[in-house]
Protein backbone atom coordinates (compact mmCIF):
# COMPACT_ATOMS: atom_id res chain seq x y z
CA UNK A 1 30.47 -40.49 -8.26
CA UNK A 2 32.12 -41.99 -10.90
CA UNK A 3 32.48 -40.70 -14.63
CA UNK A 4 31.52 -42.27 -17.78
CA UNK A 5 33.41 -42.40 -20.76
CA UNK A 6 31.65 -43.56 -24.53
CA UNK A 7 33.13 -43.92 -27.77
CA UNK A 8 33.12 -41.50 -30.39
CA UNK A 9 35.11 -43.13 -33.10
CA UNK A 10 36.49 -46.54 -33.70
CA UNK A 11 38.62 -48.30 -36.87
CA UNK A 12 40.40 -50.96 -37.63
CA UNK A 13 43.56 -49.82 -39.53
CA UNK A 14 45.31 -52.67 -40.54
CA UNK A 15 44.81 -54.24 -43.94
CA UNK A 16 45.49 -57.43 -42.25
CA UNK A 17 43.21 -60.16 -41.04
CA UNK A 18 43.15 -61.52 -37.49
CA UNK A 19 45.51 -58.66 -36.19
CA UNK A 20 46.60 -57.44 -32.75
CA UNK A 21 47.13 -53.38 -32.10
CA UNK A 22 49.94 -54.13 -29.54
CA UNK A 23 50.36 -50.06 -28.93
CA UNK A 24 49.75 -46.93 -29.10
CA UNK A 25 51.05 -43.45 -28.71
CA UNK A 26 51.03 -39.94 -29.87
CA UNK A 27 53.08 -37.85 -32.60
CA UNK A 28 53.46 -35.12 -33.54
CA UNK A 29 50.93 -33.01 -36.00
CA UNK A 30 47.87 -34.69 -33.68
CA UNK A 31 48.86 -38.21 -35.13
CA UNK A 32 48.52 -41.33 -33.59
CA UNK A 33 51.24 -43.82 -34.24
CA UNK A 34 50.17 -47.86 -33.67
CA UNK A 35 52.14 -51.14 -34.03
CA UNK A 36 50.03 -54.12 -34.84
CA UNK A 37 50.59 -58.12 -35.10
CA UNK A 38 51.29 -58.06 -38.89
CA UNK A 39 54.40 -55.89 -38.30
CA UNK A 40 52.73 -52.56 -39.02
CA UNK A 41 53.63 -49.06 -38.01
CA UNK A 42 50.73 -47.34 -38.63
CA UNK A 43 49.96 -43.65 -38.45
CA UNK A 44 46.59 -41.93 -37.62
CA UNK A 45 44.67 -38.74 -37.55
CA UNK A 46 43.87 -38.22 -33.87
CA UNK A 47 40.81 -36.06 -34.89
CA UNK A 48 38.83 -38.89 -37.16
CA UNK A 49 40.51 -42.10 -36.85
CA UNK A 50 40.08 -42.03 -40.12
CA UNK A 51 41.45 -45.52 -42.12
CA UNK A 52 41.35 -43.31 -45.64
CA UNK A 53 43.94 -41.35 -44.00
CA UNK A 54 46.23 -43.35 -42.36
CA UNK A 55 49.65 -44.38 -43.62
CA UNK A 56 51.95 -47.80 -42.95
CA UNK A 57 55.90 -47.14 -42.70
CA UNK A 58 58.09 -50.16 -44.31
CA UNK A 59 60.92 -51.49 -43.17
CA UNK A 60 59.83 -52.34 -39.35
CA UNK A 61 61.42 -55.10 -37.28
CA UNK A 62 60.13 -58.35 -37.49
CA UNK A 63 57.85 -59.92 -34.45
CA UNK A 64 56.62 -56.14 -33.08
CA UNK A 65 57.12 -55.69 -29.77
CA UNK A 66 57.37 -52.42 -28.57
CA UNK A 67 57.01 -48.46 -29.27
CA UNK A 68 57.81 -45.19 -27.63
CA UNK A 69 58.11 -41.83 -29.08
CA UNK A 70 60.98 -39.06 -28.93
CA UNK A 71 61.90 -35.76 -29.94
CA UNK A 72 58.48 -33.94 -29.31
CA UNK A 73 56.66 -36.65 -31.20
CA UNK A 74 58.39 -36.08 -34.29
CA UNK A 75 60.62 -39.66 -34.02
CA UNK A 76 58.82 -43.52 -33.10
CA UNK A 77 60.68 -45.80 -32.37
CA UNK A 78 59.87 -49.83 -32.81
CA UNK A 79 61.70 -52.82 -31.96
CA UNK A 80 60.89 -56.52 -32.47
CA UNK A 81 62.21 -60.36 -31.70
CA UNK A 82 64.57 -60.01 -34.71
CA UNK A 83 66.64 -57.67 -32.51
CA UNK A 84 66.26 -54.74 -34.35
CA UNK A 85 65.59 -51.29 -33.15
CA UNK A 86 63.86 -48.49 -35.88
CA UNK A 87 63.71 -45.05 -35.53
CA UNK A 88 61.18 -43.21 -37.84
CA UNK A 89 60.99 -39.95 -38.91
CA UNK A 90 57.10 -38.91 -38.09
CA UNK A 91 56.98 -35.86 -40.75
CA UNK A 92 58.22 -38.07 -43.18
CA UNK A 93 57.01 -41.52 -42.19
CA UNK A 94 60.30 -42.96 -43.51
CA UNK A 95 63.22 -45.07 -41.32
CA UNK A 96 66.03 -42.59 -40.05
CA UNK A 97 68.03 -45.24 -38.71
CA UNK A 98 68.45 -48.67 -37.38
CA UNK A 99 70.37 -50.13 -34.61
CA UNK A 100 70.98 -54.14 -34.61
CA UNK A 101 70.65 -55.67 -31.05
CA UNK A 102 71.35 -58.83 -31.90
CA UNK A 103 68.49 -60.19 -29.46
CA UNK A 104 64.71 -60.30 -29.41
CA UNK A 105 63.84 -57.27 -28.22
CA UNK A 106 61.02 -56.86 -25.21
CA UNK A 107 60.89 -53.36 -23.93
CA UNK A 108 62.37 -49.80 -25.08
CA UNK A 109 62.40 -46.50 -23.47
CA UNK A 110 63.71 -43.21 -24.56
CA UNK A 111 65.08 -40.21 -23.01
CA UNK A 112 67.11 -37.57 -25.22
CA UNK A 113 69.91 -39.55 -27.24
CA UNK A 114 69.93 -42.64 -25.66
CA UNK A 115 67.28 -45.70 -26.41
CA UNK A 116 67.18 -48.39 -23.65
CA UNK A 117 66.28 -51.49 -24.90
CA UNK A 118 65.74 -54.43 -22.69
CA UNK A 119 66.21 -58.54 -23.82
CA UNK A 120 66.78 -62.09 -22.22
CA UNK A 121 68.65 -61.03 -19.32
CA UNK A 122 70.28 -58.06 -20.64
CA UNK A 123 69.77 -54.31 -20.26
CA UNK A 124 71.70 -51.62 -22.61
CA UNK A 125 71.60 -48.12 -23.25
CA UNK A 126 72.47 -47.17 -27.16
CA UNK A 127 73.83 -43.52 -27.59
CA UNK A 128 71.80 -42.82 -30.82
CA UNK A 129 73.76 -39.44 -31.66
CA UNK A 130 77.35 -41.33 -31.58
CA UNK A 131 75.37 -44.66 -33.00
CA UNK A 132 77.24 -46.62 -30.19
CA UNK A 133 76.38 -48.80 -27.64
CA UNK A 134 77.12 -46.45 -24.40
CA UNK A 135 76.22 -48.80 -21.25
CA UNK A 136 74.85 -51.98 -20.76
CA UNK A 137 74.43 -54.52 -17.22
CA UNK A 138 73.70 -58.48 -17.69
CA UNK A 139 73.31 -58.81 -13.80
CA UNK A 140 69.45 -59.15 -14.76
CA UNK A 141 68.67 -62.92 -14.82
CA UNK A 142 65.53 -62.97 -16.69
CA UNK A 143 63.57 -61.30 -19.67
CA UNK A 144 62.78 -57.94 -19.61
CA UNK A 145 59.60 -56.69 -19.49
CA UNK A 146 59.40 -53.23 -18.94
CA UNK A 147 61.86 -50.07 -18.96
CA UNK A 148 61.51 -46.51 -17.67
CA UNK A 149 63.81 -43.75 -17.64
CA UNK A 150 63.59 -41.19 -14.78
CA UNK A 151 61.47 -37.84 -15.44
CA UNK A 152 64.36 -35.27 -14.22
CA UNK A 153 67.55 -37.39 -13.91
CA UNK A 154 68.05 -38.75 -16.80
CA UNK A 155 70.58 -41.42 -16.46
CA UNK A 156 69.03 -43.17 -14.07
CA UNK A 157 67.31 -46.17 -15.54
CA UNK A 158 64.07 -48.29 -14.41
CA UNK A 159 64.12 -51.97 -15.72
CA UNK A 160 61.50 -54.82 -14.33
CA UNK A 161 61.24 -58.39 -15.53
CA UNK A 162 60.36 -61.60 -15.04
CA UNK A 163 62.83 -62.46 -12.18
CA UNK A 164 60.84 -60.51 -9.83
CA UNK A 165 62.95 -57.58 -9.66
CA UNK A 166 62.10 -53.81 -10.59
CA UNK A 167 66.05 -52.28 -10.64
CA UNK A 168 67.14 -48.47 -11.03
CA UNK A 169 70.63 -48.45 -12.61
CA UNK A 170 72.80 -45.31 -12.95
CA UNK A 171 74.03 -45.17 -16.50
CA UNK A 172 76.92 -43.19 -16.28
CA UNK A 173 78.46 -46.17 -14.09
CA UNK A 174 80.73 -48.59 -15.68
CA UNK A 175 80.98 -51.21 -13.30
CA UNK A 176 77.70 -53.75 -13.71
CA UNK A 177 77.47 -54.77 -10.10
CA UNK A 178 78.08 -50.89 -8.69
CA UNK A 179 75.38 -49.33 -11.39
CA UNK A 180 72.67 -50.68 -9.10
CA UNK A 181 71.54 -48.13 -6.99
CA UNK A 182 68.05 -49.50 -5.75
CA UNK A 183 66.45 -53.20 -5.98
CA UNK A 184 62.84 -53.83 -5.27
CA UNK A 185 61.55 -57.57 -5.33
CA UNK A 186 57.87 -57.73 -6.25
CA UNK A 187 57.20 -60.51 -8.23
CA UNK A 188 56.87 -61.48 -11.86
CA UNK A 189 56.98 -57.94 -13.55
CA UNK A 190 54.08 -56.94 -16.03
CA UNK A 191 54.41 -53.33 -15.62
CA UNK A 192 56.49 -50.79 -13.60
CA UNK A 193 57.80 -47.67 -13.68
CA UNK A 194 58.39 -44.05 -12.15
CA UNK A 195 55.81 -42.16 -10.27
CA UNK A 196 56.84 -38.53 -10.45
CA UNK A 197 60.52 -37.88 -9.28
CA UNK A 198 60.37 -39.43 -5.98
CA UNK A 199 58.62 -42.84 -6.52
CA UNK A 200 57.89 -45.97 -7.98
CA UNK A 201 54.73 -48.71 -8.95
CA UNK A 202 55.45 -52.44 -9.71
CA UNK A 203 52.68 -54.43 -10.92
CA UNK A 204 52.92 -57.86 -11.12
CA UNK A 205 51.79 -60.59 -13.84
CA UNK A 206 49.08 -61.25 -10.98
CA UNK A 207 48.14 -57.82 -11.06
CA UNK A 208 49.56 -57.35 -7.62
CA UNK A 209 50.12 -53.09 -7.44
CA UNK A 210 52.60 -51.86 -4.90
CA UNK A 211 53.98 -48.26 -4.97
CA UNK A 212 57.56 -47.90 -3.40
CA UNK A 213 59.60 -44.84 -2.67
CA UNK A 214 62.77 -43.95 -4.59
CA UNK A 215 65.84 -44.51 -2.02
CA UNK A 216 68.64 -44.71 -4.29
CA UNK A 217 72.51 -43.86 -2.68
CA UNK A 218 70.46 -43.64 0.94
CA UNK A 219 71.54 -46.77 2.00
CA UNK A 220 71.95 -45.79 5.56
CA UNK A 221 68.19 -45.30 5.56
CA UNK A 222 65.82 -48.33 5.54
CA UNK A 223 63.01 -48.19 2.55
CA UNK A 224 59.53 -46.47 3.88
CA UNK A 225 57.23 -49.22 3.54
CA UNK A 226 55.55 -49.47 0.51
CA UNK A 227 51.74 -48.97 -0.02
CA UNK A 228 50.61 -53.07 -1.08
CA UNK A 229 47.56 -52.11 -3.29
CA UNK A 230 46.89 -56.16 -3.56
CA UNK A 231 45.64 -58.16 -6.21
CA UNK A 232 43.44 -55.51 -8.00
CA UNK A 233 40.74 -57.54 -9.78
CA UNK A 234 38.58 -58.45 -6.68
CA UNK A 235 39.20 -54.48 -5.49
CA UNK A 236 38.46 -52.82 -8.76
CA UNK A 237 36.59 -55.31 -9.73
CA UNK A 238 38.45 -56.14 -13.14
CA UNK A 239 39.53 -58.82 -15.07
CA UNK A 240 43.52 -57.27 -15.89
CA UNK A 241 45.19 -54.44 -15.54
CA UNK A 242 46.03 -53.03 -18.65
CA UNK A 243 48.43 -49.94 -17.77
CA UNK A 244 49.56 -47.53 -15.18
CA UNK A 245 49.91 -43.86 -17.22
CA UNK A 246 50.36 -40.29 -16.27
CA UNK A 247 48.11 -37.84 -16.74
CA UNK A 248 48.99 -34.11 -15.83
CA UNK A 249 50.25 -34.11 -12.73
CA UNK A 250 48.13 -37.45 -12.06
CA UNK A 251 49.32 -41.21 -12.61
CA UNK A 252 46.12 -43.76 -13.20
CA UNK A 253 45.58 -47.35 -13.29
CA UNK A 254 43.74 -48.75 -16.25
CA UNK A 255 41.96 -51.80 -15.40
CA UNK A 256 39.91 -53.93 -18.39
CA UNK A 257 37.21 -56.42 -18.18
CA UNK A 258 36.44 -58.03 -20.87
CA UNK A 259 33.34 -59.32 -19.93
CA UNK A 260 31.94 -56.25 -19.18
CA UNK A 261 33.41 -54.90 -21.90
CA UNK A 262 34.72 -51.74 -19.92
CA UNK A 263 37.76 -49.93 -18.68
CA UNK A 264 37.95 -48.76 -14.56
CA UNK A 265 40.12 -45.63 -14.55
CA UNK A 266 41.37 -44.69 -11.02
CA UNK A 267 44.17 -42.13 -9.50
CA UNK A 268 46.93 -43.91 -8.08
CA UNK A 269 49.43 -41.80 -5.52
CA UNK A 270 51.95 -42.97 -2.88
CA UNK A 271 50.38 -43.05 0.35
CA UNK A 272 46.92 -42.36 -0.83
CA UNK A 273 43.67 -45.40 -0.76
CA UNK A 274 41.91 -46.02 -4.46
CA UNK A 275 39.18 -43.60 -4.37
CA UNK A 276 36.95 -45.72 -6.43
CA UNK A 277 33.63 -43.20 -6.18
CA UNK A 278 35.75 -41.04 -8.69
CA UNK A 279 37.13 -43.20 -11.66
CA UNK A 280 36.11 -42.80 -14.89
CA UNK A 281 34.57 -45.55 -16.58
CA UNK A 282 35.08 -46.47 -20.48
CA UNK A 283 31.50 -48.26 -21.44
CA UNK A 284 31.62 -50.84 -24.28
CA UNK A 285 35.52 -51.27 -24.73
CA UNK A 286 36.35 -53.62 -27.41
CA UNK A 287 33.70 -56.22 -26.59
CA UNK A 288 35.02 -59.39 -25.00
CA UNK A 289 38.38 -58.81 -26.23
CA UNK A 290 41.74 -57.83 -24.24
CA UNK A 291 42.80 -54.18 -24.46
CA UNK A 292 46.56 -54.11 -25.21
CA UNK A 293 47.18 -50.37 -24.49
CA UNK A 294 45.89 -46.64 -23.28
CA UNK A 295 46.36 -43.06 -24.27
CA UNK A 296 45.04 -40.06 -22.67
CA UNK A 297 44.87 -36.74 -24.72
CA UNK A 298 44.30 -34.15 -22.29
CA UNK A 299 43.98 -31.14 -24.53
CA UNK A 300 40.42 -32.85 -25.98
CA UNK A 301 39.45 -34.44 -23.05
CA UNK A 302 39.39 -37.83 -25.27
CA UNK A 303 41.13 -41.10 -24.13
CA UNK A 304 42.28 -43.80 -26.77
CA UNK A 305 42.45 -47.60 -26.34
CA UNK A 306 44.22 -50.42 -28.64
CA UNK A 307 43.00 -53.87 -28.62
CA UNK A 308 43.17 -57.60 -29.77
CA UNK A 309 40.04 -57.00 -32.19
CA UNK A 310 42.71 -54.74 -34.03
CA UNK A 311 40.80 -51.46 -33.39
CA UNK A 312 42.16 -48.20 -32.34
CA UNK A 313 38.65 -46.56 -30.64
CA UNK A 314 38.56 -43.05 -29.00
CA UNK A 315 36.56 -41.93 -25.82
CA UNK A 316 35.08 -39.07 -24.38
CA UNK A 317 32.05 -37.60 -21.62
CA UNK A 318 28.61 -37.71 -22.69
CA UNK A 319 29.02 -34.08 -24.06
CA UNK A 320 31.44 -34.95 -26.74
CA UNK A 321 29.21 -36.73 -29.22
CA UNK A 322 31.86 -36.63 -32.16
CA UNK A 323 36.11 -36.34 -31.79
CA UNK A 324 37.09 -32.63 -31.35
CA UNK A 325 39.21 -31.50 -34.84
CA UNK A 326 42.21 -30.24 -34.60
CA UNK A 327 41.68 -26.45 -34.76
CA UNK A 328 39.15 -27.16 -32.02
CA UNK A 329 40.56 -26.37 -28.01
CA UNK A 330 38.64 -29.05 -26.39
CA UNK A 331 38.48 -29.04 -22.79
CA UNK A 332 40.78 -30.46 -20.61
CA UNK A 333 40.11 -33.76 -18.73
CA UNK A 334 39.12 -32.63 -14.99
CA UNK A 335 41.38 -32.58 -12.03
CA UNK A 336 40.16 -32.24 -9.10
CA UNK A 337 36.91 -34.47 -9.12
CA UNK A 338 38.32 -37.84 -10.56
CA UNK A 339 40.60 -38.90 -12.94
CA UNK A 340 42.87 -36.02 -15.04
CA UNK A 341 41.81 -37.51 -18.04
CA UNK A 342 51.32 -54.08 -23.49
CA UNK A 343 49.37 -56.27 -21.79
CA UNK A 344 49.97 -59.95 -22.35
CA UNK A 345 47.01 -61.90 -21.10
CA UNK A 346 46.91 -64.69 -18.80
């Protein structure tokens, strides 16, 4: 039986009118970092959502597109259609350093010193320690729309976009044409990305979900085939899909519908079926409007959600009637029974 979710705390942090909260994602000192529509980098207590405590970096990029995190939570990093990519300094909310692309900007990813940021048919790698640009393939022939680096090997690099494709490049190798180690064609490319070490999902900007396995220099060996989840709005039933995330050892598709106003959780795993009788289910998600992105804290059993309404609002089981503090433990989100706990519409 499935799980539901309500919402313990809600705000609207920008000081803007009529703004988008494009994403989300966690810092360090239980701080939740945001980008908005109004070109804000905004920083949050986890434990109150509190807009008397928040704080807005300057100097972002212009045109916000995207945001990850690195070093432990204690760096952001933002990038935007004036090419530029920011890193932040979290503890003390101020710019560390900036690299110039020289093109919009539609996806980052991080892993150690290099940031991967993807653009109009165009994938580099920038070595952040020597502040130089350290690999980079143009044998991509659209934009890119979503970027992933690999949990355990580091170099190898995830890019999917709007030609169809989902590639995995090896970094350390020169040569454009010989750094592709594994092509999957799926279909326009909303999101995709790395399921554990040994796997992949595409989803498409029909919210087609397939899962493939990683193949990589066994070329002697045809693919397995790959589990075709299908369009998942008549399965689900849903409106979008907002996200696939991992959580623990778990990955999950988030799937919004706005005119429920709710959010279908469910466990995704190669060569498993959707269990749908155990999803957890976020009631009264942002009204009628589009959630943009999707944060699971595990530690508090609380899940967070970003929207076009510009509100940051946090979740949690009928038990939680408030957001556990800081000091407090929390309990984790189950596993076992159910779920361990940018999306442009069309």
């Amino acid at each position: 039986m499935f799980r539901t979710y309500h919402e313990l705390a809600s705000c609207a942090p920008s000081q803007q009118q009529d703004v988008y909260v494009f994403a989300i994602a966690p810092v360090v000192g239980n701080v939740l970092a945001a980008i908005t529509s109004a070109d804000e980098l905004i920083f949050l207590p986890r434990d109150t959502l509190s807009v008397s405590n928040f704080s807005t970096s300057k100097n972002v990029p212009h045109g916000l597109t995207s945001l990850v995190t690195a070093d432990g939570g204690t760096t952001a990093i933002c990038a935007g259609d004036d090419g530029a990519v920011a890193l932040f300094d979290v503890r003390t909310q101020s710019r560390a350093a900036q690299i110039a692309t020289g093109k919009p900007v539609t996806a980052l990813a991080c892993t150690g010193n290099d940031v991967a940021f993807g653009s109009e048919a165009v994938v580099s790698v920038w070595d952040r320690r020597q502040n130089r640009l350290r690999w980079q393939n143009s044998e991509v022939n659209d934009e890119i729309t979503a970027l992933s680096f690999h949990p355990s090997q580091h170099t190898l690099l995830l890019s999917g976009g709007d030609d169809g494709l989902v590639s995995i490049f090896d970094t350390t190798i020169v040569e454009e044409e010989d750094s592709l180690v594994q092509a999957v064609n799926h279909g326009p490319i909303h999101k995709a990305g790395f399921l554990g070490s040994s796997d992949l999902y595409a989803l498409s900007s029909d919210q087609n979900l397939a899962l493939h396995s990683l193949t990589l220099e066994d070329t002697d060996t045809a693919e397995p085939t790959p589990d075709q989840l299908g369009d998942l709005r008549p399965i689900i039933p849903c409106e979008y899909v907002i996200d696939v995330f991992q959580s623990g050892s778990d990955h999950v598709v988030a799937c919004g519908s706005h005119g429920k106003s709710r959010v279908d959780l469910v466990k995704v795993a190669r060569g498993s079926k959707l269990d749908l009788d155990e999803r957890i289910v976020l009631e009264g998600a942002h009204g009628e409007e589009v959630i943009r992105s999707i944060f699971a804290d595990e530690l508090n059993g609380v899940i967070y959600t970003a929207a076009e309404d510009g509100r940051i609002a946090a979740f949690g089981p009928g038990d939680h009637q408030s957001l556990p503090s800081e000091s407090s433990k929390g309990a984790k989100l189950k596993r076992g029974n159910g779920v361990d706990v940018r999306y442009k519409p069309y």
